[in-house]
C-alpha atoms as a PDB file:
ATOM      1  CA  UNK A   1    -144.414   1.859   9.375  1.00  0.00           C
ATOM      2  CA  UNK A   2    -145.384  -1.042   6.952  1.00  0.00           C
ATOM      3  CA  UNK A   3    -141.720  -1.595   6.311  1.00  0.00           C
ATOM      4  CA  UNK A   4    -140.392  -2.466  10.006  1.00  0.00           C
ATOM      5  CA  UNK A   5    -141.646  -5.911   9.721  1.00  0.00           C
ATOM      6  CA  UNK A   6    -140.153  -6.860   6.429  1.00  0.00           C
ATOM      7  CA  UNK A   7    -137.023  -5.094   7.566  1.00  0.00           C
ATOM      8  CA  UNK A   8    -136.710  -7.029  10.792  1.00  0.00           C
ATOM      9  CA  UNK A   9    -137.329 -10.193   9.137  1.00  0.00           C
ATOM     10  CA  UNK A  10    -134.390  -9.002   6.771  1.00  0.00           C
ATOM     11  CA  UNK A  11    -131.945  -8.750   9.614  1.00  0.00           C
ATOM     12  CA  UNK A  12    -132.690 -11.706  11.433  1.00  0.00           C
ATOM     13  CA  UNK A  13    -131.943 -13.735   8.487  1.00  0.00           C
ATOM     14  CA  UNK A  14    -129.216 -11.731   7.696  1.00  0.00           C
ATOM     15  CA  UNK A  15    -127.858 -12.479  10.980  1.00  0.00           C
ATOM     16  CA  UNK A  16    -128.408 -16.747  10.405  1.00  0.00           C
ATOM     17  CA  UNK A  17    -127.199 -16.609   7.067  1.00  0.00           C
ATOM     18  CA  UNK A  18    -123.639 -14.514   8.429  1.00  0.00           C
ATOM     19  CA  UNK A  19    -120.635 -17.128   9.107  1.00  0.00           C
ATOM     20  CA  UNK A  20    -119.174 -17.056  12.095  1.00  0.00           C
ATOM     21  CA  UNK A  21    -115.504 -15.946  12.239  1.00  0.00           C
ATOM     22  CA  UNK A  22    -113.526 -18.146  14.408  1.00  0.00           C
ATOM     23  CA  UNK A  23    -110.971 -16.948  17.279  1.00  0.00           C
ATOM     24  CA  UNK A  24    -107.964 -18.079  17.377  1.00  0.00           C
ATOM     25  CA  UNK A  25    -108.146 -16.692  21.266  1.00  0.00           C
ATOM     26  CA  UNK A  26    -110.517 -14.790  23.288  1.00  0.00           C
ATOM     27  CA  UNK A  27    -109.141 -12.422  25.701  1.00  0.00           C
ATOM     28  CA  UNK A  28    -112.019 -12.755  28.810  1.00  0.00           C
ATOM     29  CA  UNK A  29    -111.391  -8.520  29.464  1.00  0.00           C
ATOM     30  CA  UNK A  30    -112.206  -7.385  26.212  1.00  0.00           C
ATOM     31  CA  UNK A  31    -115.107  -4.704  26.828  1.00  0.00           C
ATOM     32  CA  UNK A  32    -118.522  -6.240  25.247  1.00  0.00           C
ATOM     33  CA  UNK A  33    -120.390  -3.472  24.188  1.00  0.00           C
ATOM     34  CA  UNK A  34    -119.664  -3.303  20.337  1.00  0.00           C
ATOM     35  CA  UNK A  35    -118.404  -6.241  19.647  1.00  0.00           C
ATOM     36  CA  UNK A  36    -122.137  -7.614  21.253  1.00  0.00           C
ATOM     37  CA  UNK A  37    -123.629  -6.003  18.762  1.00  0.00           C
ATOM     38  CA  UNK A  38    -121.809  -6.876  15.979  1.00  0.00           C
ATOM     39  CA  UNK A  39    -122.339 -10.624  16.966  1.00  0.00           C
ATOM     40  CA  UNK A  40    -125.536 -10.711  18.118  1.00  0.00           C
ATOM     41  CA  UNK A  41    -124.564 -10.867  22.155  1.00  0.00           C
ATOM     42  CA  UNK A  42    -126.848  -7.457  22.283  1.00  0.00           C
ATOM     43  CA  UNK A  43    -129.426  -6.147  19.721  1.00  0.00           C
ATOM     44  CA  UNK A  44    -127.968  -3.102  17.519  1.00  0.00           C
ATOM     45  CA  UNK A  45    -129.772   0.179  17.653  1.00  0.00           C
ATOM     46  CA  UNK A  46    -131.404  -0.495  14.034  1.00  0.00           C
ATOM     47  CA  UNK A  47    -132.808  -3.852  15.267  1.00  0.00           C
ATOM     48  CA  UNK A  48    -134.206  -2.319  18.243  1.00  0.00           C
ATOM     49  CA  UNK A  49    -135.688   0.806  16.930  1.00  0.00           C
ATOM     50  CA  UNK A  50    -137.282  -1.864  13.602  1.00  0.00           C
ATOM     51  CA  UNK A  51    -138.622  -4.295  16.786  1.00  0.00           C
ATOM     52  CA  UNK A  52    -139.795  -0.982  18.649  1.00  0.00           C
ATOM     53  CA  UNK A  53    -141.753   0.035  15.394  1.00  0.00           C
ATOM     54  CA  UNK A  54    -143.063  -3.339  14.444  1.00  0.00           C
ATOM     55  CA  UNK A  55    -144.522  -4.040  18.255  1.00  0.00           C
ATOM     56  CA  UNK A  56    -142.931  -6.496  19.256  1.00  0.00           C
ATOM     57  CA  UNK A  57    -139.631  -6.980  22.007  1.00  0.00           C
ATOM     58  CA  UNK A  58    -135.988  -7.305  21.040  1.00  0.00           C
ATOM     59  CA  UNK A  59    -135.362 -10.454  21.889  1.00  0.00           C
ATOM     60  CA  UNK A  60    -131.922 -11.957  20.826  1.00  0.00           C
ATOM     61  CA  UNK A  61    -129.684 -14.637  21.759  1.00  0.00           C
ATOM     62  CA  UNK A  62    -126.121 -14.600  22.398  1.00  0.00           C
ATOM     63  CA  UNK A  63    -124.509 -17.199  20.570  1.00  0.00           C
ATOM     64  CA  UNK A  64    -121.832 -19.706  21.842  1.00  0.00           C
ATOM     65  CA  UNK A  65    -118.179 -18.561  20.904  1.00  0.00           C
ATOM     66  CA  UNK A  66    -116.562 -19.937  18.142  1.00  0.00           C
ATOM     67  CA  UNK A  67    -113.755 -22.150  19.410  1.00  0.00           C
ATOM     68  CA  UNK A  68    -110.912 -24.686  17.857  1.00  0.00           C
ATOM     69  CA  UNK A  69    -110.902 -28.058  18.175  1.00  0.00           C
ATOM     70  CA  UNK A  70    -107.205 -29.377  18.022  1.00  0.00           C
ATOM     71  CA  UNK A  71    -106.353 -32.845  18.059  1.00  0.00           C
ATOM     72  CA  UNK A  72    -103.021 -32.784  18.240  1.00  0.00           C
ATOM     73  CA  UNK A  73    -101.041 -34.035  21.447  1.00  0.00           C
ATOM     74  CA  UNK A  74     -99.520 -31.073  23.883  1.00  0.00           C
ATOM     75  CA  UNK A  75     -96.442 -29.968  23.396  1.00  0.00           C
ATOM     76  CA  UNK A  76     -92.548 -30.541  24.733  1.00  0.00           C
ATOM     77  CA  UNK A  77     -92.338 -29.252  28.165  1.00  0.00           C
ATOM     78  CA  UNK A  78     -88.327 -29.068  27.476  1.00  0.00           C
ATOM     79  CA  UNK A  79     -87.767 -28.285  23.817  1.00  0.00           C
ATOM     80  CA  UNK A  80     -89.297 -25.607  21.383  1.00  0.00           C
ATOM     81  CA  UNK A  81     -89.874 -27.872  18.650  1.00  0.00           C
ATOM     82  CA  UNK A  82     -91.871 -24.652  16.810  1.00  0.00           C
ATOM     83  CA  UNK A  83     -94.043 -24.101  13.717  1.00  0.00           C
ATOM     84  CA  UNK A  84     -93.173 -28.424  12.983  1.00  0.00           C
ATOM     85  CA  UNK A  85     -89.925 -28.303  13.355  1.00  0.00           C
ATOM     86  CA  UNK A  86     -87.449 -30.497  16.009  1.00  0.00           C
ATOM     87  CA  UNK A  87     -85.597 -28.372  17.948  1.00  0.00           C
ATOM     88  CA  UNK A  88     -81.561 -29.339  19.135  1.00  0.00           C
ATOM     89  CA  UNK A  89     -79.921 -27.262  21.619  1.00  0.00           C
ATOM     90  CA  UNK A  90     -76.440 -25.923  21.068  1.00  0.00           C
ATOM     91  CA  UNK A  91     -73.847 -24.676  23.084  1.00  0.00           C
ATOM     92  CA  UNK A  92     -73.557 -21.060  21.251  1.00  0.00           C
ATOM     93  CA  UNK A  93     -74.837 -19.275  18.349  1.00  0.00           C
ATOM     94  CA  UNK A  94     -73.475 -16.052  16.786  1.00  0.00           C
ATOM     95  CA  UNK A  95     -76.130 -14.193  18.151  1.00  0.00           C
ATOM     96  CA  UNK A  96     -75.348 -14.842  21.255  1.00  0.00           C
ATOM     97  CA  UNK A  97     -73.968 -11.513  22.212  1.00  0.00           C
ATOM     98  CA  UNK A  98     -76.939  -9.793  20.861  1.00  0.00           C
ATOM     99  CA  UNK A  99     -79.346 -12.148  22.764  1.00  0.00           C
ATOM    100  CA  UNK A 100     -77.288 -11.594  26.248  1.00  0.00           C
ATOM    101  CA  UNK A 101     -77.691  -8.000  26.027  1.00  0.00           C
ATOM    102  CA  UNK A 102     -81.154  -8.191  25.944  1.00  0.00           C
ATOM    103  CA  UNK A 103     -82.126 -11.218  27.456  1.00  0.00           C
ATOM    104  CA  UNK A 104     -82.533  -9.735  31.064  1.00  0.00           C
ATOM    105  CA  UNK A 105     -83.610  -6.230  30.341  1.00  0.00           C
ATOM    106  CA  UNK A 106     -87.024  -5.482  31.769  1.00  0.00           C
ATOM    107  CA  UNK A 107     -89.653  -2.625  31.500  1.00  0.00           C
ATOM    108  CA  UNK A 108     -90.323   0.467  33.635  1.00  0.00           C
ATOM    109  CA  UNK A 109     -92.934   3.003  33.602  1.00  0.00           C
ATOM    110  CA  UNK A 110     -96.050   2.539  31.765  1.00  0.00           C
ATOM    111  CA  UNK A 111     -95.341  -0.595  30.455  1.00  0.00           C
ATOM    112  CA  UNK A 112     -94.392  -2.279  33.883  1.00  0.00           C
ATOM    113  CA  UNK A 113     -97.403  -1.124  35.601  1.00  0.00           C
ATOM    114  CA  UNK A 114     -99.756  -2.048  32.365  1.00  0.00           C
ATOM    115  CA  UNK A 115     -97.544  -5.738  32.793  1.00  0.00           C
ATOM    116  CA  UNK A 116     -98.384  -5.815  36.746  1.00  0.00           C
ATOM    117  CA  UNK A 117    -101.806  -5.573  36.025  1.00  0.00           C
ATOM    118  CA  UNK A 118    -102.224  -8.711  34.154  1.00  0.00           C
ATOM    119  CA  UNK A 119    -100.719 -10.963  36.375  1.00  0.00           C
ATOM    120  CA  UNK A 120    -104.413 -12.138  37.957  1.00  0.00           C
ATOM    121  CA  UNK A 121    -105.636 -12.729  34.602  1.00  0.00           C
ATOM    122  CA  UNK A 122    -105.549 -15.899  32.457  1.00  0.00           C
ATOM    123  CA  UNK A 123    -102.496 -16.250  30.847  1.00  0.00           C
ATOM    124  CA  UNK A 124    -104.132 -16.237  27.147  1.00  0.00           C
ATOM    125  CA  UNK A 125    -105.668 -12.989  28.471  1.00  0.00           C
ATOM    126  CA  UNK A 126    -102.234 -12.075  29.304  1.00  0.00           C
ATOM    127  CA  UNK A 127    -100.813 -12.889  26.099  1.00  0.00           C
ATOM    128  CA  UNK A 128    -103.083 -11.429  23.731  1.00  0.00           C
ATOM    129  CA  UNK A 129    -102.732  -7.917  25.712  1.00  0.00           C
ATOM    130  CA  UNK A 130     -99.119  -7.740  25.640  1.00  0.00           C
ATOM    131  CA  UNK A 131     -99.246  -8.261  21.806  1.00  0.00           C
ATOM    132  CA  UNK A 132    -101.667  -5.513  21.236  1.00  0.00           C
ATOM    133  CA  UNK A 133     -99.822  -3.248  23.869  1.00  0.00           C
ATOM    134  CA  UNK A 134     -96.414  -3.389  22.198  1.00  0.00           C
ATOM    135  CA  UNK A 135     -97.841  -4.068  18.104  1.00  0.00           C
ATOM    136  CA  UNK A 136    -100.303  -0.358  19.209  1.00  0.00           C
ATOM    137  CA  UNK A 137     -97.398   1.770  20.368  1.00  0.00           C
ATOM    138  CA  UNK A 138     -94.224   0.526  17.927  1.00  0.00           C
ATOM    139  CA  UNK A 139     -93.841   1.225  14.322  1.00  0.00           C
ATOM    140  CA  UNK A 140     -91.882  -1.092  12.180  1.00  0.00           C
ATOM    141  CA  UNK A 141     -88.495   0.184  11.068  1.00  0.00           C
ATOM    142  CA  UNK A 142     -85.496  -1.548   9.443  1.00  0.00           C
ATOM    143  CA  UNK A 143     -82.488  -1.475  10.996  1.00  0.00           C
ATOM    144  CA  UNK A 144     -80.743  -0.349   7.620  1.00  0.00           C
ATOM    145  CA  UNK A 145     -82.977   3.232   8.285  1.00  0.00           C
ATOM    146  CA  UNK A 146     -82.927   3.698  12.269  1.00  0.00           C
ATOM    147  CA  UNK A 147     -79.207   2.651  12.781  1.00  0.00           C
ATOM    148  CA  UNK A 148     -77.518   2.133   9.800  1.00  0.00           C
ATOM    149  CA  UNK A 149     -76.163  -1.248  10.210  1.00  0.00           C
ATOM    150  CA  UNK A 150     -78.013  -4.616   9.358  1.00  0.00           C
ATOM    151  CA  UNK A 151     -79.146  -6.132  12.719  1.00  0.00           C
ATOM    152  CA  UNK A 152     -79.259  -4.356  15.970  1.00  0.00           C
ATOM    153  CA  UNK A 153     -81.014  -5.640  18.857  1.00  0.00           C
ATOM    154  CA  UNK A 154     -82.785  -3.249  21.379  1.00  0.00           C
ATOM    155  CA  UNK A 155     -83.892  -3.760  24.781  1.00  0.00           C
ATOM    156  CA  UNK A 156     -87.703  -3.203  25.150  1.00  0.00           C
ATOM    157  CA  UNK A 157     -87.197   0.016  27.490  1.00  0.00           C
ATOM    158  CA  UNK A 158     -85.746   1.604  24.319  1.00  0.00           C
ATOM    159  CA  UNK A 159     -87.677   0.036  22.223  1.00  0.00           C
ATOM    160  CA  UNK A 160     -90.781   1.979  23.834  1.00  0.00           C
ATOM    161  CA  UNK A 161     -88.928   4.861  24.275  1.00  0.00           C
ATOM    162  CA  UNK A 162     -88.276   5.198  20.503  1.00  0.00           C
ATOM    163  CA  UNK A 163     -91.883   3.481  19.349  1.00  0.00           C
ATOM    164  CA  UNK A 164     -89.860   2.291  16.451  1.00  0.00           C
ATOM    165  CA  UNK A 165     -87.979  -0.658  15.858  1.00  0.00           C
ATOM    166  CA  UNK A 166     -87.892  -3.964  13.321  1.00  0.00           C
ATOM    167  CA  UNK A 167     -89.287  -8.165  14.326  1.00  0.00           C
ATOM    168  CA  UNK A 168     -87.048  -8.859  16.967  1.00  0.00           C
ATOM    169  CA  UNK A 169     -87.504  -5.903  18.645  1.00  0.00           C
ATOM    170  CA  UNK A 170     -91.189  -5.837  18.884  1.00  0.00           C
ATOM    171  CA  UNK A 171     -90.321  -9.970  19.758  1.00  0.00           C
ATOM    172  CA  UNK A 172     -87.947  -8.361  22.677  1.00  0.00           C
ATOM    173  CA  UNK A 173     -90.416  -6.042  24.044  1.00  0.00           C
ATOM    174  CA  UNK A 174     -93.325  -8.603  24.622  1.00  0.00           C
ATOM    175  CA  UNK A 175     -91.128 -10.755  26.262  1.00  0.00           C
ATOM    176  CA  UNK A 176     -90.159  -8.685  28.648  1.00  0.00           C
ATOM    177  CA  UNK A 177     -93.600  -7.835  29.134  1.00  0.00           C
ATOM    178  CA  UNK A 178     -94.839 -11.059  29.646  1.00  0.00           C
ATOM    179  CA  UNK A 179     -91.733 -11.901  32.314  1.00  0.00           C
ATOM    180  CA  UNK A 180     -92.931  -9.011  34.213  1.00  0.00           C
ATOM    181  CA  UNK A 181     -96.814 -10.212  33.659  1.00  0.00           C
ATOM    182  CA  UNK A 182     -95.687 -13.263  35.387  1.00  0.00           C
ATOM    183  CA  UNK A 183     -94.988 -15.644  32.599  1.00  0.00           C
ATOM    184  CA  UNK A 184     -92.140 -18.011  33.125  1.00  0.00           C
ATOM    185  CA  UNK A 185     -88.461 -17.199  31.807  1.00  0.00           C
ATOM    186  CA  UNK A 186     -88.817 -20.608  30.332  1.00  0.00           C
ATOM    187  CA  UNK A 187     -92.012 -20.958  27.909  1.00  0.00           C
ATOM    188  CA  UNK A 188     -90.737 -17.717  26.372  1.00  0.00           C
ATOM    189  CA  UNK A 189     -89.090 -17.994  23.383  1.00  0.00           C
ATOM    190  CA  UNK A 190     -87.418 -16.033  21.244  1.00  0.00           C
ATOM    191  CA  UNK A 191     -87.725 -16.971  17.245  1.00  0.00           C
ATOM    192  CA  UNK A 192     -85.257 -16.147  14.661  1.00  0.00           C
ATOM    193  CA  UNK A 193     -86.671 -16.998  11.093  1.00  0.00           C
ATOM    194  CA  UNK A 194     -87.198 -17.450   7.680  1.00  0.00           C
ATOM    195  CA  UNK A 195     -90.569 -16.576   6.231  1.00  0.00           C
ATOM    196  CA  UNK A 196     -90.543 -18.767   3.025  1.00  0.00           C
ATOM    197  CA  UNK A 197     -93.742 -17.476   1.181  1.00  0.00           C
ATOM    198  CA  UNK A 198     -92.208 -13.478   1.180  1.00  0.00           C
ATOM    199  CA  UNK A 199     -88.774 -14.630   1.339  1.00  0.00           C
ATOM    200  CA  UNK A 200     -88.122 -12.233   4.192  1.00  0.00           C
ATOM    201  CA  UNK A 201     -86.421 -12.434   7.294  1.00  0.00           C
ATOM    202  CA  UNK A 202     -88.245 -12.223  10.766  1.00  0.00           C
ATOM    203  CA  UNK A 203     -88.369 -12.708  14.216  1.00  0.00           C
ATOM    204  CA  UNK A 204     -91.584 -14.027  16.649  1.00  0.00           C
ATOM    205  CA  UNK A 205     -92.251 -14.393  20.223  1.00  0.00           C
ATOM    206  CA  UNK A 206     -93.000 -17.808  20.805  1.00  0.00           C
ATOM    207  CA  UNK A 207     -95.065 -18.747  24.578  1.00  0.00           C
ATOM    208  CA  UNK A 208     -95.900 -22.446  25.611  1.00  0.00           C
ATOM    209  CA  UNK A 209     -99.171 -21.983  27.037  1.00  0.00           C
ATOM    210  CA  UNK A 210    -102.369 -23.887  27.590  1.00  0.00           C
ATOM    211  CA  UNK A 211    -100.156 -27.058  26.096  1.00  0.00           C
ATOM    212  CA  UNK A 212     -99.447 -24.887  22.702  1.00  0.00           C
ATOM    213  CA  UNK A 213     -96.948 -23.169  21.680  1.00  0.00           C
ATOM    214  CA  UNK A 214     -98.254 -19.705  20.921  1.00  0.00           C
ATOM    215  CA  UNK A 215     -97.083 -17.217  18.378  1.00  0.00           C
ATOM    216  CA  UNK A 216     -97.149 -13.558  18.762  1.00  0.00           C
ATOM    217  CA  UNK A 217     -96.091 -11.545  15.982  1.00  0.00           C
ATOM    218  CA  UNK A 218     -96.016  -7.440  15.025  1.00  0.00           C
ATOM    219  CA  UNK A 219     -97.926  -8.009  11.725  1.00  0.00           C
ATOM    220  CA  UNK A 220    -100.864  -9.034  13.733  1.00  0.00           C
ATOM    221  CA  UNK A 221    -103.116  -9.024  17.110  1.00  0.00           C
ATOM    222  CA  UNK A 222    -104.310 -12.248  16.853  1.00  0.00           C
ATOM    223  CA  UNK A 223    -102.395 -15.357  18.912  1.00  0.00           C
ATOM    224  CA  UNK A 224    -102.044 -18.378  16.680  1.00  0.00           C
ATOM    225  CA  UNK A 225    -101.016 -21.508  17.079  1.00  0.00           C
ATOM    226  CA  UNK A 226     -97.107 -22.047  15.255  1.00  0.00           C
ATOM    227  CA  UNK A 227     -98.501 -25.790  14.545  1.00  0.00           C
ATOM    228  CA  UNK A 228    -100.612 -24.060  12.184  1.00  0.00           C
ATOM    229  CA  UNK A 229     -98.401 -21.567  10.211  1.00  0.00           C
ATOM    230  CA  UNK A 230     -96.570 -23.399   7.987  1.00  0.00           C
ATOM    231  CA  UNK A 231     -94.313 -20.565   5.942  1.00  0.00           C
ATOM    232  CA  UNK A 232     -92.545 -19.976   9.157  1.00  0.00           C
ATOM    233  CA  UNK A 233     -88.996 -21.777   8.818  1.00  0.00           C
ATOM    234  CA  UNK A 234     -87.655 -21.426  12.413  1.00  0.00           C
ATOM    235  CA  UNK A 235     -83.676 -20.790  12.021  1.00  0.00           C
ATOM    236  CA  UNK A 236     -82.688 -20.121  15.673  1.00  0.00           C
ATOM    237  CA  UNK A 237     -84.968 -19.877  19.343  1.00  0.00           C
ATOM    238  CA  UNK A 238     -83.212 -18.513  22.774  1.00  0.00           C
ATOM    239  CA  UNK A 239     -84.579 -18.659  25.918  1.00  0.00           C
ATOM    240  CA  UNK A 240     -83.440 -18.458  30.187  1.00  0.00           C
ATOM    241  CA  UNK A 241     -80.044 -19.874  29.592  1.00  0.00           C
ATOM    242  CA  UNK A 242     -80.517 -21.820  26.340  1.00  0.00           C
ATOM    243  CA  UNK A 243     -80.117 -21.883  22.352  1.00  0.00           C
ATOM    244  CA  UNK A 244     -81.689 -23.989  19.605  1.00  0.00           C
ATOM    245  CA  UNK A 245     -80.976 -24.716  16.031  1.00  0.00           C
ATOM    246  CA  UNK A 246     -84.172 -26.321  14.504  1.00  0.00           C
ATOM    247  CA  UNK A 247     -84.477 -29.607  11.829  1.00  0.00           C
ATOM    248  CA  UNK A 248     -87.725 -31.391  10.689  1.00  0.00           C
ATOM    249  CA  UNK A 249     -87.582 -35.278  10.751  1.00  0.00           C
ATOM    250  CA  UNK A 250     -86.860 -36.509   7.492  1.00  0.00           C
ATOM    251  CA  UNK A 251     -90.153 -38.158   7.053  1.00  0.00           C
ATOM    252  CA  UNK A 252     -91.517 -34.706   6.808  1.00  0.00           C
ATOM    253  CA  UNK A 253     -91.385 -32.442   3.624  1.00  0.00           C
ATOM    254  CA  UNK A 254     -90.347 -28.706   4.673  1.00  0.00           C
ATOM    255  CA  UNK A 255     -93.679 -26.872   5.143  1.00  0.00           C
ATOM    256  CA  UNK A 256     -94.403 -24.041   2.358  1.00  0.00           C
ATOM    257  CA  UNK A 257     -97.642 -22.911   2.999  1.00  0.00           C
ATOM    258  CA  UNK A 258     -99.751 -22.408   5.935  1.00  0.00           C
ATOM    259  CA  UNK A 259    -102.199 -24.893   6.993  1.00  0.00           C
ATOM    260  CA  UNK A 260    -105.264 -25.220   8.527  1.00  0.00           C
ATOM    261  CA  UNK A 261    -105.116 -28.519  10.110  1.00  0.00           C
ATOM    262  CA  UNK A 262    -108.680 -28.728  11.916  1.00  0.00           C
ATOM    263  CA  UNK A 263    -109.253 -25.541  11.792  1.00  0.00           C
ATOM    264  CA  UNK A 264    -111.860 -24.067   9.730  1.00  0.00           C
ATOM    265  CA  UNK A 265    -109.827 -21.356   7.901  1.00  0.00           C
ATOM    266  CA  UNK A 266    -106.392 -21.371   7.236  1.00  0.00           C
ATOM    267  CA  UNK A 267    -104.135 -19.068   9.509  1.00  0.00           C
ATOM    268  CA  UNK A 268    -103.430 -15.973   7.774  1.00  0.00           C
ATOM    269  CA  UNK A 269    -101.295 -13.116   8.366  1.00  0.00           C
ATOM    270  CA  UNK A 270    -101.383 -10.918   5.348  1.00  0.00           C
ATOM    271  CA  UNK A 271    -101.174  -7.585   7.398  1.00  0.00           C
ATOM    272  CA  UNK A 272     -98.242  -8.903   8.614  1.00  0.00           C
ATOM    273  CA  UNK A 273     -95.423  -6.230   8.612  1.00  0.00           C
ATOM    274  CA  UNK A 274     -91.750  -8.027   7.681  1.00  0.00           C
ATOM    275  CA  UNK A 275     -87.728  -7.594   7.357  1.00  0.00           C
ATOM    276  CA  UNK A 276     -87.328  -6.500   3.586  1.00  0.00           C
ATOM    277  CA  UNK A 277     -86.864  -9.457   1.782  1.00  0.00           C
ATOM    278  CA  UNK A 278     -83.023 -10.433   1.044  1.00  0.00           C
ATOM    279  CA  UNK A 279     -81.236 -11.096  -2.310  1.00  0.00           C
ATOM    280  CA  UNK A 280     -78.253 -13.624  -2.057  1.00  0.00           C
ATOM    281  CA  UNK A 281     -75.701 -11.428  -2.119  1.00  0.00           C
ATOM    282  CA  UNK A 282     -77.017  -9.150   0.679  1.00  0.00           C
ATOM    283  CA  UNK A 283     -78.245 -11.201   3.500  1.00  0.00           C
ATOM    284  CA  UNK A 284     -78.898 -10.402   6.663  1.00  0.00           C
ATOM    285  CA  UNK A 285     -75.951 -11.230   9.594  1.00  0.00           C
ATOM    286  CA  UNK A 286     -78.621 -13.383  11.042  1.00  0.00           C
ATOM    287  CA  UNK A 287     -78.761 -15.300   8.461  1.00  0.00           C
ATOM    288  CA  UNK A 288     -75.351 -15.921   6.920  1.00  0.00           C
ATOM    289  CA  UNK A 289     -73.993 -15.797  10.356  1.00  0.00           C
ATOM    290  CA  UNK A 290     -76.696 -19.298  11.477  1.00  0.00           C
ATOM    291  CA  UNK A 291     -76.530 -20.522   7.434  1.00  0.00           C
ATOM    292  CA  UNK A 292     -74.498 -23.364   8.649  1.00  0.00           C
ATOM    293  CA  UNK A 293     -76.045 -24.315  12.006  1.00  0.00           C
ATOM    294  CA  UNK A 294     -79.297 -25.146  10.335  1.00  0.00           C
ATOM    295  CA  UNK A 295     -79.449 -28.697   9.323  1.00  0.00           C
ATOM    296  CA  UNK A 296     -81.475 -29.899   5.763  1.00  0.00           C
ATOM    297  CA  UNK A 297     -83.103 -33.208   8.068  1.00  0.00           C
ATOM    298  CA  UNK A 298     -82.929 -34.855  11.218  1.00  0.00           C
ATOM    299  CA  UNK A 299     -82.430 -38.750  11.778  1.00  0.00           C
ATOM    300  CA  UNK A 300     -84.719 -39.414  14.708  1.00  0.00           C
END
């Protein structure tokens, strides 16, 4: 046909002119098949039957990954200074009692054998699976609806079992995941939070890995980088035995929107699925309870 030229020349500049959509991470066991074809790693059916046509082979060329380039220096090996802030450790929070009964809590079933099967891969592989295990089989739910009462912290076994909870339960769930993946008790946070652009409250798994600290969060699959989300307002963090209250130096202004940094988009999550925002009056025990641990600045 005279048009299997002209339309293969169409799709090979199609496929120059196309920007390339940077990963924040790239899990190495994703399967290759589509997602080859999509960017160019295999030729799609239409450019091989249109090569096929015109005469001549399908040749293609995968392309290199898109990567990010941070400059920034690694992170505290001690402290989860998160999403900007400076993080100060305190004796006890009024959470505490929540936290404790779900700090230790595992997984069984399913979920511990999908978690034993990760522990030979790389822990961003490890990371990015957990997220999409526990964001694919929970729906979001307010407390208000499921219990009745403002803030109720599940364990992730019942978390699972109900596929339904709120942030900090989904949070809950992929840590325990990620303990029983092999991640360390230690670089596993726990986030309590203000989102300032939706003025909602939420709750994210933070990870130091790879020298970042790594946010994984039910509104999305993707792993980002908390240097680089910037409407994040960190109120309270608990890991293995400890508690932080977070500041920001007072050279810094308080961040407001998210920021790019050297990356070449910003970090979005508009999918993102949050805590109903709260009205003076009727906030959260997570937040009136911690209103007066939080600090405005930090002398440093």
């Amino acid at each position: 046909m005279k048009i299997a030229p002209r339309l293969l020349a169409c799709l090979s500049f199609a496929a120059l002119a196309a920007p390339a959509h940077a990963q924040i991470f790239e899990a190495s066991y994703r399967t290759s098949s589509k997602t080859d074809a999509i960017l160019g790693g295999a030729p799609s059916a239409l450019a091989a039957v249109a090569a096929a046509q015109a005469g001549i082979p399908a040749v293609y060329a995968r392309p290199r990954p898109a990567s990010l380039v941070y400059s920034r220096p690694a992170v505290s090996t001690d402290d989860p200074d998160v999403f900007n802030s400076v993080a100060l450790p305190i004796g006890k929070s009024p959470l505490d009692s929540r936290w404790h009964s779900v700090a230790g809590a595992g997984v069984s079933g399913a979920a511990a054998a999908f978690a034993a099967s990760l522990r030979q891969r790389p822990v961003l592989a490890r990371l990015e699976a957990a997220n999409t295990y526990i964001n694919a089989r929970v729906r979001f739910v307010d407390d208000r609806i499921q219990f009745g009462v403002s803030d109720r912290w599940m364990a992730a076994s019942e978390t699972l079992g109900r596929g339904r909870g709120d942030c900090e339960d989904y949070a809950i769930a992929k840590r325990a995941m990620l303990r029983a993946a092999g991640i360390p008790d230690h670089d596993l946070y726990l986030v309590v939070l203000k989102d300032l652009a939706r003025r909602a409250d939420h709750a994210v798994l933070v990870v130091r890995a790879s020298g970042r600290f790594l946010v994984l969060d039910n509104g999305t699959d993707r792993i980002v980088d908390s240097s680089d989300v910037a409407d994040y307002r960190p109120i309270l963090s608990f890991t293995a035995g400890r508690a932080f209250t977070h500041g920001y130096r007072r050279e810094l202004a308080p961040p407001v929107t998210y920021a790019s940094n050297s990356v070449a988009a910003p970090v979005l999550l508009a999918q993102a699925t949050f805590e109903p925002a709260s009205g003076e009056s009727d906030l959260p025990d997570v937040v009136r309870e911690s209103r007066s641990l939080v600090p405005s600045t930090v002398s440093l």
